[in-house]
Protein backbone atom coordinates (compact mmCIF):
# COMPACT_ATOMS: atom_id res chain seq x y z
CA UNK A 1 -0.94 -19.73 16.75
CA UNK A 2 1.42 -18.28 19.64
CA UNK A 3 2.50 -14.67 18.02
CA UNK A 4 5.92 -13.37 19.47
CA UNK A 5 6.41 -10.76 16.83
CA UNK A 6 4.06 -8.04 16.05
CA UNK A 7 5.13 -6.14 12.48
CA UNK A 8 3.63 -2.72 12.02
CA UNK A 9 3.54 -2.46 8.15
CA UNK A 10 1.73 0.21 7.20
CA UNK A 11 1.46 -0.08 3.18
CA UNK A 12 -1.06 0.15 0.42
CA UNK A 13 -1.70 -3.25 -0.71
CA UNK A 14 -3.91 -4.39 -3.85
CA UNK A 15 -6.73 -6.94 -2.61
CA UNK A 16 -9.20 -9.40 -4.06
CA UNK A 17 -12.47 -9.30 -2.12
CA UNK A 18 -16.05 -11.02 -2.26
CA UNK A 19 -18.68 -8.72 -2.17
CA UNK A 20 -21.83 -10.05 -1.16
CA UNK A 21 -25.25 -8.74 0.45
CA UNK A 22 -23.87 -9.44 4.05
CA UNK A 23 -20.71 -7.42 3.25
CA UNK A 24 -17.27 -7.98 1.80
CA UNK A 25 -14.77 -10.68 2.24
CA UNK A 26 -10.65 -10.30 1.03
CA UNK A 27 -9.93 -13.37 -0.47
CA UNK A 28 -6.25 -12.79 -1.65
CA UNK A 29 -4.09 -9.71 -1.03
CA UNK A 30 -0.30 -8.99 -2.81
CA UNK A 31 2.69 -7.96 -0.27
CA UNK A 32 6.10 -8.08 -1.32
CA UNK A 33 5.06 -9.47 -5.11
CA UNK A 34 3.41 -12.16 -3.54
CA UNK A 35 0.04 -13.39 -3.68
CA UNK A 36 -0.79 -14.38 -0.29
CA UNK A 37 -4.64 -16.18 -0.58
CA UNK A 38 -6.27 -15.64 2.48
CA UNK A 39 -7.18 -19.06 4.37
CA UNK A 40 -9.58 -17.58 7.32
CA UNK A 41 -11.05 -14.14 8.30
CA UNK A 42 -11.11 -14.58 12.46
CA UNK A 43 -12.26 -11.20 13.08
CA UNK A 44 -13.81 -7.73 11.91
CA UNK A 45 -14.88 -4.51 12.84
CA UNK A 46 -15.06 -0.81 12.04
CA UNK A 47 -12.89 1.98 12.87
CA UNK A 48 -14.12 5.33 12.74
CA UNK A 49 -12.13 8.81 12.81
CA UNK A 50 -14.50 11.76 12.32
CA UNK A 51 -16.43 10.81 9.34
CA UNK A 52 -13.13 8.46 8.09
CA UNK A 53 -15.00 4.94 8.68
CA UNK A 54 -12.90 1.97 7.71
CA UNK A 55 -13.58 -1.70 7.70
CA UNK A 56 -10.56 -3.92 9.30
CA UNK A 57 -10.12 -7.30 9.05
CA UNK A 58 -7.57 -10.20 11.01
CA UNK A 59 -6.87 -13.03 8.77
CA UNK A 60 -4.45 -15.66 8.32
CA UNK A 61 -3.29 -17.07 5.21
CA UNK A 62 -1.66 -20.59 7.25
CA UNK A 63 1.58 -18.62 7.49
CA UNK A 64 1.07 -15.59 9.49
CA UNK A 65 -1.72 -13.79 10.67
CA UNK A 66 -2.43 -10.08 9.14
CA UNK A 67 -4.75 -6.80 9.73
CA UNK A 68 -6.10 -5.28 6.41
CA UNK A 69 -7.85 -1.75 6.49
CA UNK A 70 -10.25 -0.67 3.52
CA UNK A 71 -11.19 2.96 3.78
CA UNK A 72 -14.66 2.94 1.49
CA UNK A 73 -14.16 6.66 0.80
CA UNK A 74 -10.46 6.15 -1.02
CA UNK A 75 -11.42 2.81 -2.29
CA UNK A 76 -7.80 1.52 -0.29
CA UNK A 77 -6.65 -1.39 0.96
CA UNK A 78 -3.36 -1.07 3.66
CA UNK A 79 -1.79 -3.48 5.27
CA UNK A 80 -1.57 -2.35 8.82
CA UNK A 81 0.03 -4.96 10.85
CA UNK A 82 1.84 -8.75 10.57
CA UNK A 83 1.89 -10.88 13.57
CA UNK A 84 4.75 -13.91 13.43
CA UNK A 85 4.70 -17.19 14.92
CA UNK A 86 8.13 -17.64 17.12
């Protein structure tokens, strides 16, 4: 994918995820009353602020690719960022 468009979103988004022994997975996440299923995870990692820690992951769903934050402590899924193919 060639991105030439970078979208800071910013919004609270509700998430299916995959919990599992080796950690969680989002599956499907809604934006703009859509369900957008999520085709490929291609990255994650942990942000930490103080003692904020949040999870962050970059996935595509064959459309666009995303970047979903879960904060553990609130139990929240955001939608931080939307990257478009030009």
């Amino acid at each position: 994918m060639t991105v030439t468009q970078v979208e800071w979103i910013e919004e609270v988004v509700e998430v299916e995820a995959r919990f599992t022994p080796r950690g969680m997975r989002p599956m499907a996440f809604v934006w703009q009353g859509r369900r957008r299923p999520v085709r490929q995870v291609t990255c994650v990692w942990t942000e930490r602020d103080g003692q904020l820690v949040r999870r962050c992951f970059a996935l595509t769903d064959g459309e666009a690719a995303y970047e979903l934050r879960f904060e553990p402590r609130s139990l929240r899924w955001q939608l931080t960022r939307l990257a478009l193919e030009g």
